[in-house]
C-alpha atoms as a PDB file:
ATOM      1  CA  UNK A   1      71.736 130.528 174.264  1.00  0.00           C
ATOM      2  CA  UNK A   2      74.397 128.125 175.124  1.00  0.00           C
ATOM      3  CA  UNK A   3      77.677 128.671 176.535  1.00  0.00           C
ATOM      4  CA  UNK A   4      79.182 127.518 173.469  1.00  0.00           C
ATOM      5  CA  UNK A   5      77.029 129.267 171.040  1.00  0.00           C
ATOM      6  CA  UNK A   6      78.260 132.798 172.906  1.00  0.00           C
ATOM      7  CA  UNK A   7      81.554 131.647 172.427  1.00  0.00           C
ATOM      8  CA  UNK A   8      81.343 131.235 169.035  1.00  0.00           C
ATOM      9  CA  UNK A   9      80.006 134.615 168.413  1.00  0.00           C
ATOM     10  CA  UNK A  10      82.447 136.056 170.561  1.00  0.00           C
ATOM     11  CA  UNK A  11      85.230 134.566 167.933  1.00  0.00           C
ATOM     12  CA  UNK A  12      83.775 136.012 165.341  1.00  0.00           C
ATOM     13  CA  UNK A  13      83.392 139.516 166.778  1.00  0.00           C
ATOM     14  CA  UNK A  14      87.239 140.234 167.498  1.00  0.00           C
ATOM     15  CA  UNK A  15      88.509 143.228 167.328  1.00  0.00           C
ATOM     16  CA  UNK A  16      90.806 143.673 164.502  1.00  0.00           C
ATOM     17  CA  UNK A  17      93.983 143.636 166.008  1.00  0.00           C
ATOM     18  CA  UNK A  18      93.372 141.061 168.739  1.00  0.00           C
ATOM     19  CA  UNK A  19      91.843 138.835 165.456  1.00  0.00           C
ATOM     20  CA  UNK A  20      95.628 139.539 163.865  1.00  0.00           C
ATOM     21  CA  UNK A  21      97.470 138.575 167.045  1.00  0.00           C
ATOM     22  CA  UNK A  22      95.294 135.147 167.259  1.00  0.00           C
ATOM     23  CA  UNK A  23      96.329 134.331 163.531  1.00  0.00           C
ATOM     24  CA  UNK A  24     100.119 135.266 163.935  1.00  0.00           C
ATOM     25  CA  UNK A  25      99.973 132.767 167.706  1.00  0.00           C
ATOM     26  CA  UNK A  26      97.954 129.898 165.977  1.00  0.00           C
ATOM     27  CA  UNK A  27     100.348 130.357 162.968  1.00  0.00           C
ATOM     28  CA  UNK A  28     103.133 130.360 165.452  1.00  0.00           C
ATOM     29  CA  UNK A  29     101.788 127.183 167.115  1.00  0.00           C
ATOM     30  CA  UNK A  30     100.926 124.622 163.746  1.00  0.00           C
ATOM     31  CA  UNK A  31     104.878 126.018 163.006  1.00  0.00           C
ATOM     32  CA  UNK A  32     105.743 124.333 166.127  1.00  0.00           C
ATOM     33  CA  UNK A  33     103.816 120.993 165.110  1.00  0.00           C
ATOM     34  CA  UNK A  34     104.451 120.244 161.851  1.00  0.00           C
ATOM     35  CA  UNK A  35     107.771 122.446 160.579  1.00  0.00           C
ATOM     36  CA  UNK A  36     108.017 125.274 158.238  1.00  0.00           C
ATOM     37  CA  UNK A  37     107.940 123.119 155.125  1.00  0.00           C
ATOM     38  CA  UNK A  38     104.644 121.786 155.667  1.00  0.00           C
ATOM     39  CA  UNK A  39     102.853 125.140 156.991  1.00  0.00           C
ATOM     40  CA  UNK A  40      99.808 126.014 155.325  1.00  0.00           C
ATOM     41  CA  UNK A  41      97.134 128.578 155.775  1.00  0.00           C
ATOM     42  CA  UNK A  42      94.843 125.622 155.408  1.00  0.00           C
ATOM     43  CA  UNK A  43      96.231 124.225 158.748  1.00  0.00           C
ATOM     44  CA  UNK A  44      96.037 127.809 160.344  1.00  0.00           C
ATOM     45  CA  UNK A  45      92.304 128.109 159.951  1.00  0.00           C
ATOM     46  CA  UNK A  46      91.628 124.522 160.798  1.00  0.00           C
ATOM     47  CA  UNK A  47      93.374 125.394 164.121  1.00  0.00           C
ATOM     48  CA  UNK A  48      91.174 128.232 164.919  1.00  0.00           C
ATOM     49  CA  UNK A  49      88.403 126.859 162.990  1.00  0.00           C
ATOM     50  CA  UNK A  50      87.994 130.141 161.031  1.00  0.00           C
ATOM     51  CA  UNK A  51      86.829 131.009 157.306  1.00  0.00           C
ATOM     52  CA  UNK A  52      90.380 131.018 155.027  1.00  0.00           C
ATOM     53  CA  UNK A  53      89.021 134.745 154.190  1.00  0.00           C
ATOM     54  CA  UNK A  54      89.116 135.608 157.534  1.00  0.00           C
ATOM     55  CA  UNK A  55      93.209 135.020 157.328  1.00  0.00           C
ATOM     56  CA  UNK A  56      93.711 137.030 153.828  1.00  0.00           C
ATOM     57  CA  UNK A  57      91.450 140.036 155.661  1.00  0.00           C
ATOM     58  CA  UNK A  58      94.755 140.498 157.579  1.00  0.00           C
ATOM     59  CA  UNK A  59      97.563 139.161 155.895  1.00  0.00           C
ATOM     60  CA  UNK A  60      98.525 138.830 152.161  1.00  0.00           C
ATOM     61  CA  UNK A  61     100.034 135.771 151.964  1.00  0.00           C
ATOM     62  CA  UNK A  62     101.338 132.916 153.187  1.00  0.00           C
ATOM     63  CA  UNK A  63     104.851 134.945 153.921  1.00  0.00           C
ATOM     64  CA  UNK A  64     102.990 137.943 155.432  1.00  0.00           C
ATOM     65  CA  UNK A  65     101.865 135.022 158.009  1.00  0.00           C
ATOM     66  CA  UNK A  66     105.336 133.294 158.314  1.00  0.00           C
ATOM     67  CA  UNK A  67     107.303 137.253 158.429  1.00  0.00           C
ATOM     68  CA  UNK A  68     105.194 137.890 161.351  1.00  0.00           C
ATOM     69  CA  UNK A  69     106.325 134.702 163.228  1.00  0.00           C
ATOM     70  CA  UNK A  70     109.554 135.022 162.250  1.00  0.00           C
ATOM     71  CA  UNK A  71     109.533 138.050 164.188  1.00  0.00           C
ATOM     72  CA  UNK A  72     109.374 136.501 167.616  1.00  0.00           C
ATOM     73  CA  UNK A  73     112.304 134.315 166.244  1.00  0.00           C
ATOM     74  CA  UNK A  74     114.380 136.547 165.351  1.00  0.00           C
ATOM     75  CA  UNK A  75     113.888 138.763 168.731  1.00  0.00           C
ATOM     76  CA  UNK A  76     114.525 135.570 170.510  1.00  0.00           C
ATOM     77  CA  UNK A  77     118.144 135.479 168.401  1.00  0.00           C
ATOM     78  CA  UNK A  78     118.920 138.945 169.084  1.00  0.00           C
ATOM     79  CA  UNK A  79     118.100 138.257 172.804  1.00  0.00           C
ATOM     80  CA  UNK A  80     121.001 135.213 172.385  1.00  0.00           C
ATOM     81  CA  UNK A  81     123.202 137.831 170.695  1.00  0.00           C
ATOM     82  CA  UNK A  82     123.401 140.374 173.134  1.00  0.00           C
ATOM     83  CA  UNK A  83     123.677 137.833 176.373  1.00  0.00           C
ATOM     84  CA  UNK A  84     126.368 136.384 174.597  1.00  0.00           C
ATOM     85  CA  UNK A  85     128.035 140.004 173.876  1.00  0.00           C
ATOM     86  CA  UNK A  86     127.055 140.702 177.595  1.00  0.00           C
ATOM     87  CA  UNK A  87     128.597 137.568 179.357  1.00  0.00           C
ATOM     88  CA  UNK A  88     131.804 137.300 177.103  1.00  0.00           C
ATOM     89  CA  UNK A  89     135.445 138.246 177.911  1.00  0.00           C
ATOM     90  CA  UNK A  90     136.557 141.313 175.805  1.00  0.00           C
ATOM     91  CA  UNK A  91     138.118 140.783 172.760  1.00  0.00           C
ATOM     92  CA  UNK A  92     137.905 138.507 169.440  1.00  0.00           C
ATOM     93  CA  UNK A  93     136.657 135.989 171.986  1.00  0.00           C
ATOM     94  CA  UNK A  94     133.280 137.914 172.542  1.00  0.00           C
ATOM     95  CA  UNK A  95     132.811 138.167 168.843  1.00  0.00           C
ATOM     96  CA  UNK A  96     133.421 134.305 168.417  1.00  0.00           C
ATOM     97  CA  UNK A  97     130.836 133.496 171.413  1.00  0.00           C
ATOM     98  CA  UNK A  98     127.842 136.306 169.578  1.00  0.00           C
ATOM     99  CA  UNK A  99     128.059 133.837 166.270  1.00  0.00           C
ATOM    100  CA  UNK A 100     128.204 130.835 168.462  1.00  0.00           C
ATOM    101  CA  UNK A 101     125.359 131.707 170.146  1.00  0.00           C
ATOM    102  CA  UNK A 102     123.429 131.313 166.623  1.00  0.00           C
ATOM    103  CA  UNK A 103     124.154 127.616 166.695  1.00  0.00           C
ATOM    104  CA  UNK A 104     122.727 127.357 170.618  1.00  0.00           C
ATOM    105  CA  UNK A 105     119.885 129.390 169.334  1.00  0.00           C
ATOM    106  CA  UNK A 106     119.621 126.827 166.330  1.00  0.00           C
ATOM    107  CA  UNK A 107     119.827 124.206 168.440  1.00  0.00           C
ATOM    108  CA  UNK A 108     117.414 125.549 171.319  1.00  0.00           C
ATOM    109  CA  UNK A 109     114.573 126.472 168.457  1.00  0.00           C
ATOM    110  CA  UNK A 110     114.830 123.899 165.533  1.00  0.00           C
ATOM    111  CA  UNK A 111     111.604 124.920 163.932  1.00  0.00           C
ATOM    112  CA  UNK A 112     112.302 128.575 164.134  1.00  0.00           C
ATOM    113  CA  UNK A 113     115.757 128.291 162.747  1.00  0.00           C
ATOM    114  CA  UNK A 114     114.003 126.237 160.118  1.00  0.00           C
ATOM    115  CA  UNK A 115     111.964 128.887 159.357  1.00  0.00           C
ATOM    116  CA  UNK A 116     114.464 131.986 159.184  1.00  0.00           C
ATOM    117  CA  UNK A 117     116.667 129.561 156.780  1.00  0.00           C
ATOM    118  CA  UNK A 118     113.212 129.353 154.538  1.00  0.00           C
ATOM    119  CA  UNK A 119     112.647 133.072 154.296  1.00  0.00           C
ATOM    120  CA  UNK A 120     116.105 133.827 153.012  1.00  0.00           C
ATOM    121  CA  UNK A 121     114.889 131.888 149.753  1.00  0.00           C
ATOM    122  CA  UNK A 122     115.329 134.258 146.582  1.00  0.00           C
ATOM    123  CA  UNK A 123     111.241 134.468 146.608  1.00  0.00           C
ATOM    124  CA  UNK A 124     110.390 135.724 149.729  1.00  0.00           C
ATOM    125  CA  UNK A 125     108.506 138.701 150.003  1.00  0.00           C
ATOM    126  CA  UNK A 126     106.594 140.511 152.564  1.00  0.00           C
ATOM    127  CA  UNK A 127     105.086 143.546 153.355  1.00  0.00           C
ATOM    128  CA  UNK A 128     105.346 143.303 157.414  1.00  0.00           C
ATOM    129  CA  UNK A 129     106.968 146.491 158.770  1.00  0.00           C
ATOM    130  CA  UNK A 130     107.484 144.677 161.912  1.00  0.00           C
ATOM    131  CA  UNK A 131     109.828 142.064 160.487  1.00  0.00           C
ATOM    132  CA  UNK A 132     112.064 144.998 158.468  1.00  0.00           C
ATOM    133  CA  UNK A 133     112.144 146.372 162.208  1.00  0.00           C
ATOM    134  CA  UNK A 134     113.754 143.290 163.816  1.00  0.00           C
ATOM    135  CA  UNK A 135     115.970 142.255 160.729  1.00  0.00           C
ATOM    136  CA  UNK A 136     117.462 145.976 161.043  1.00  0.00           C
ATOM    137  CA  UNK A 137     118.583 145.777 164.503  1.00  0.00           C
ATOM    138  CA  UNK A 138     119.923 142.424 163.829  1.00  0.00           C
ATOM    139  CA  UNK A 139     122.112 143.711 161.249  1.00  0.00           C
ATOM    140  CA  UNK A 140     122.789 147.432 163.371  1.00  0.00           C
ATOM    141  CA  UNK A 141     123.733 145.042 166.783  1.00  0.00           C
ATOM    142  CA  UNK A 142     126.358 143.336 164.762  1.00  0.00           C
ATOM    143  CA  UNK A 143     127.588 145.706 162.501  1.00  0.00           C
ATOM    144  CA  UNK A 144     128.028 148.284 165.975  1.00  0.00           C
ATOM    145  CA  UNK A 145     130.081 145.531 167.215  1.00  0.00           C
ATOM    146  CA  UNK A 146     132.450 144.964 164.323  1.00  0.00           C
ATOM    147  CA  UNK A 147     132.738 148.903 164.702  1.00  0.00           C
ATOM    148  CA  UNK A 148     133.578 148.368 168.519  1.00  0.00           C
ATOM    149  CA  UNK A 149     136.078 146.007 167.997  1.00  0.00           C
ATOM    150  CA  UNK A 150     137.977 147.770 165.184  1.00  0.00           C
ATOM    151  CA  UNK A 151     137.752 150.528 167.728  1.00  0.00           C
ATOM    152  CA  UNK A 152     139.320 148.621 170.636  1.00  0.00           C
ATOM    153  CA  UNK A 153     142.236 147.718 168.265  1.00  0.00           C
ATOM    154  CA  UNK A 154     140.774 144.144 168.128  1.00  0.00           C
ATOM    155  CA  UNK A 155     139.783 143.525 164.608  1.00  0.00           C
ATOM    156  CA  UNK A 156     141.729 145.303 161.175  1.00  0.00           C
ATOM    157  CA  UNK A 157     140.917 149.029 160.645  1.00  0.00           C
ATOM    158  CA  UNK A 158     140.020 148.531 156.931  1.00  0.00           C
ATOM    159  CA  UNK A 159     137.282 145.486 157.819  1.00  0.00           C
ATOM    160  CA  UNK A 160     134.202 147.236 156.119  1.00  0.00           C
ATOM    161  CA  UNK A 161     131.826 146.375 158.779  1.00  0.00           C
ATOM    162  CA  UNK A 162     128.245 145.866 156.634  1.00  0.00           C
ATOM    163  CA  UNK A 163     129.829 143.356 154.448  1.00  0.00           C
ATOM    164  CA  UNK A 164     130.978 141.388 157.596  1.00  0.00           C
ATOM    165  CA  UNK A 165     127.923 141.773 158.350  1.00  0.00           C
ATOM    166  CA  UNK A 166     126.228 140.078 155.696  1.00  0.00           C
ATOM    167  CA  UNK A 167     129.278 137.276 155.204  1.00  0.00           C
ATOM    168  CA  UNK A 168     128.796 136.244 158.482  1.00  0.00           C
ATOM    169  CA  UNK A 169     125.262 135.618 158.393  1.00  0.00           C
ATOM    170  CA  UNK A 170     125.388 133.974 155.076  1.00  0.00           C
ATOM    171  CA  UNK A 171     128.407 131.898 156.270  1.00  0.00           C
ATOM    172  CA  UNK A 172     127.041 130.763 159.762  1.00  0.00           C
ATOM    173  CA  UNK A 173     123.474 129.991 158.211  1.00  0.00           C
ATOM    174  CA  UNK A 174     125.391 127.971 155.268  1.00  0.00           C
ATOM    175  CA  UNK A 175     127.446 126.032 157.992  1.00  0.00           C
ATOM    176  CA  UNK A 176     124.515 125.602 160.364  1.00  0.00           C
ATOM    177  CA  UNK A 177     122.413 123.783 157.594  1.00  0.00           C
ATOM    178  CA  UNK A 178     125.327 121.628 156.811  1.00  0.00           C
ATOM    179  CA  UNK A 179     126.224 120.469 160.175  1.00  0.00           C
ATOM    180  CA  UNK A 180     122.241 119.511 160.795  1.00  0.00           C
ATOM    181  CA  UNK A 181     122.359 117.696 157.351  1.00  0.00           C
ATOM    182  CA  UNK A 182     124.921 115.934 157.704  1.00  0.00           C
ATOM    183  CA  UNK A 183     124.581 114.770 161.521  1.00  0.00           C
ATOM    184  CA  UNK A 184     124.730 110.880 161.449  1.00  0.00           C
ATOM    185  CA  UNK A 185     127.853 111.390 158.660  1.00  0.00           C
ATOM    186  CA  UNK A 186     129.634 113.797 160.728  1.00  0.00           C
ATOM    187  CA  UNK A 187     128.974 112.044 164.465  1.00  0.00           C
ATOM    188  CA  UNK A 188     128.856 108.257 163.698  1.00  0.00           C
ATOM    189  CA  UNK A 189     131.402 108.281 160.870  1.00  0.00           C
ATOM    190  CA  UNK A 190     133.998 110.996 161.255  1.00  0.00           C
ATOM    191  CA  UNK A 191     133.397 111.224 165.390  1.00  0.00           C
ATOM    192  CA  UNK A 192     133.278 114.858 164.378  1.00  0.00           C
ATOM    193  CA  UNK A 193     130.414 116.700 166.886  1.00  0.00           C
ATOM    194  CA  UNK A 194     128.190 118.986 165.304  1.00  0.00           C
ATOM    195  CA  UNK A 195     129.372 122.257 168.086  1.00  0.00           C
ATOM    196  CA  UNK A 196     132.845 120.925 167.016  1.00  0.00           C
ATOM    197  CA  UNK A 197     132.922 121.750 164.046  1.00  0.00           C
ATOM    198  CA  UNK A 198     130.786 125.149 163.989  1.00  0.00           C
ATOM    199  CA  UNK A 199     133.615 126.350 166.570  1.00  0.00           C
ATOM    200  CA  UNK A 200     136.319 125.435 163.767  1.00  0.00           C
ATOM    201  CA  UNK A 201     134.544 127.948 161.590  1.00  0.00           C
ATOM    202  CA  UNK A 202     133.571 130.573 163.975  1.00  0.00           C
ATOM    203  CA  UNK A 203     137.239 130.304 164.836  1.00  0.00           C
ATOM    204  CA  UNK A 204     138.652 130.574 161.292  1.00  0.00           C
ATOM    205  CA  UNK A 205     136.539 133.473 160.691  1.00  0.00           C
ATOM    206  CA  UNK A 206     136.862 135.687 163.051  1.00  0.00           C
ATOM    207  CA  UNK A 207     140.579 134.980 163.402  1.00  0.00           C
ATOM    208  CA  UNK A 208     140.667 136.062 159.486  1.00  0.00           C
ATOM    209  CA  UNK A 209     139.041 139.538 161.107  1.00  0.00           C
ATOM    210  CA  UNK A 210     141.607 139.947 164.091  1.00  0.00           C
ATOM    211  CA  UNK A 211     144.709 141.968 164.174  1.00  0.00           C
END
């Protein structure tokens, strides 16, 4: 038997969690390469050069696949929330440098930001416990810092801090997605950068929070 004949039969006799881990890294990896809007399961098992059965043994669907990359992602965002949170100076100016940090993030990991943008369409399903898990603490890190800052005497008393929550995300994801869309129009016509403008809303906003 030939080295590469072994190998072969070691691929197919994974064990069931080390086969999931190599799906969710190969998925991870043709994400990477070719963008979330041309990800297929098709070009996940032609990467690993496995039956499309084999895939569906472990995951549901395409978005059980995507959820479980997105997970990474969005630990990697939380990781830019709380350095930000950690190396700011107190007061609204730490708030304005956490949802800043989303654009850096953005901007550090196009194809990841490209995916959590996809998976807040209306259609998006999944069944991964593990994303739930990460998407919670997201929304628990930021909402515990509204909470600290009303605290502190920083932000209003009456700012209900799970709606902030939610506006903020939907507003800095909206902006985000217009700034990269409209690039060229914004930089080579209006000599308006990108950061620029994303501070002019971070500003607005969280000055519409502050005391």
């Amino acid at each position: 038997m030939t080295i590469g004949q072994i190998m072969v039969i070691q691929r197919k006799h994974l064990k069931p969690a080390t086969r999931r881990e190599q799906i969710i890294s190969a998925a991870d990896i043709v994400l990477q390469d070719v963008g979330v809007n041309d990800f297929t399961i098709d070009k996940v098992v032609e990467y690993l050069g496995i039956a499309k059965g084999t895939v569906y043994k472990y995951f549901q669907s395409k978005d059980d696949v995507l959820a479980e990359v997105a997970v990474k992602a969005l630990n990697q965002l939380l990781n830019y929330f709380k350095l930000s949170e950690r190396n700011s100076p107190e007061g609204p100016e730490k708030t304005k440098a956490i949802i800043m940090s989303s654009y850096h993030y953005g901007q550090d990991y196009s194809k990841y930001f490209e995916l959590l943008v996809d998976l807040e369409r209306p259609e998006f399903k999944t069944s991964a416990e593990s994303h739930k898990r990460v998407s919670s603490k997201i929304q628990e890190f930021y909402i515990d810092h509204i909470e600290e800052q009303k605290t502190k005497g920083y932000f209003k008393k009456d700012l209900d801090a799970i709606l902030m929550n939610y506006l903020c995300w939907g507003a800095s994801m909206g902006v985000m997605q217009f700034v990269e869309s409209k690039r060229a129009f914004l930089t080579e016509e209006m000599n308006i950068s990108q950061e620029r403008l994303m501070q002019s809303f971070v500003d607005v906003f969280v000055d519409g929070m502050t005391v």
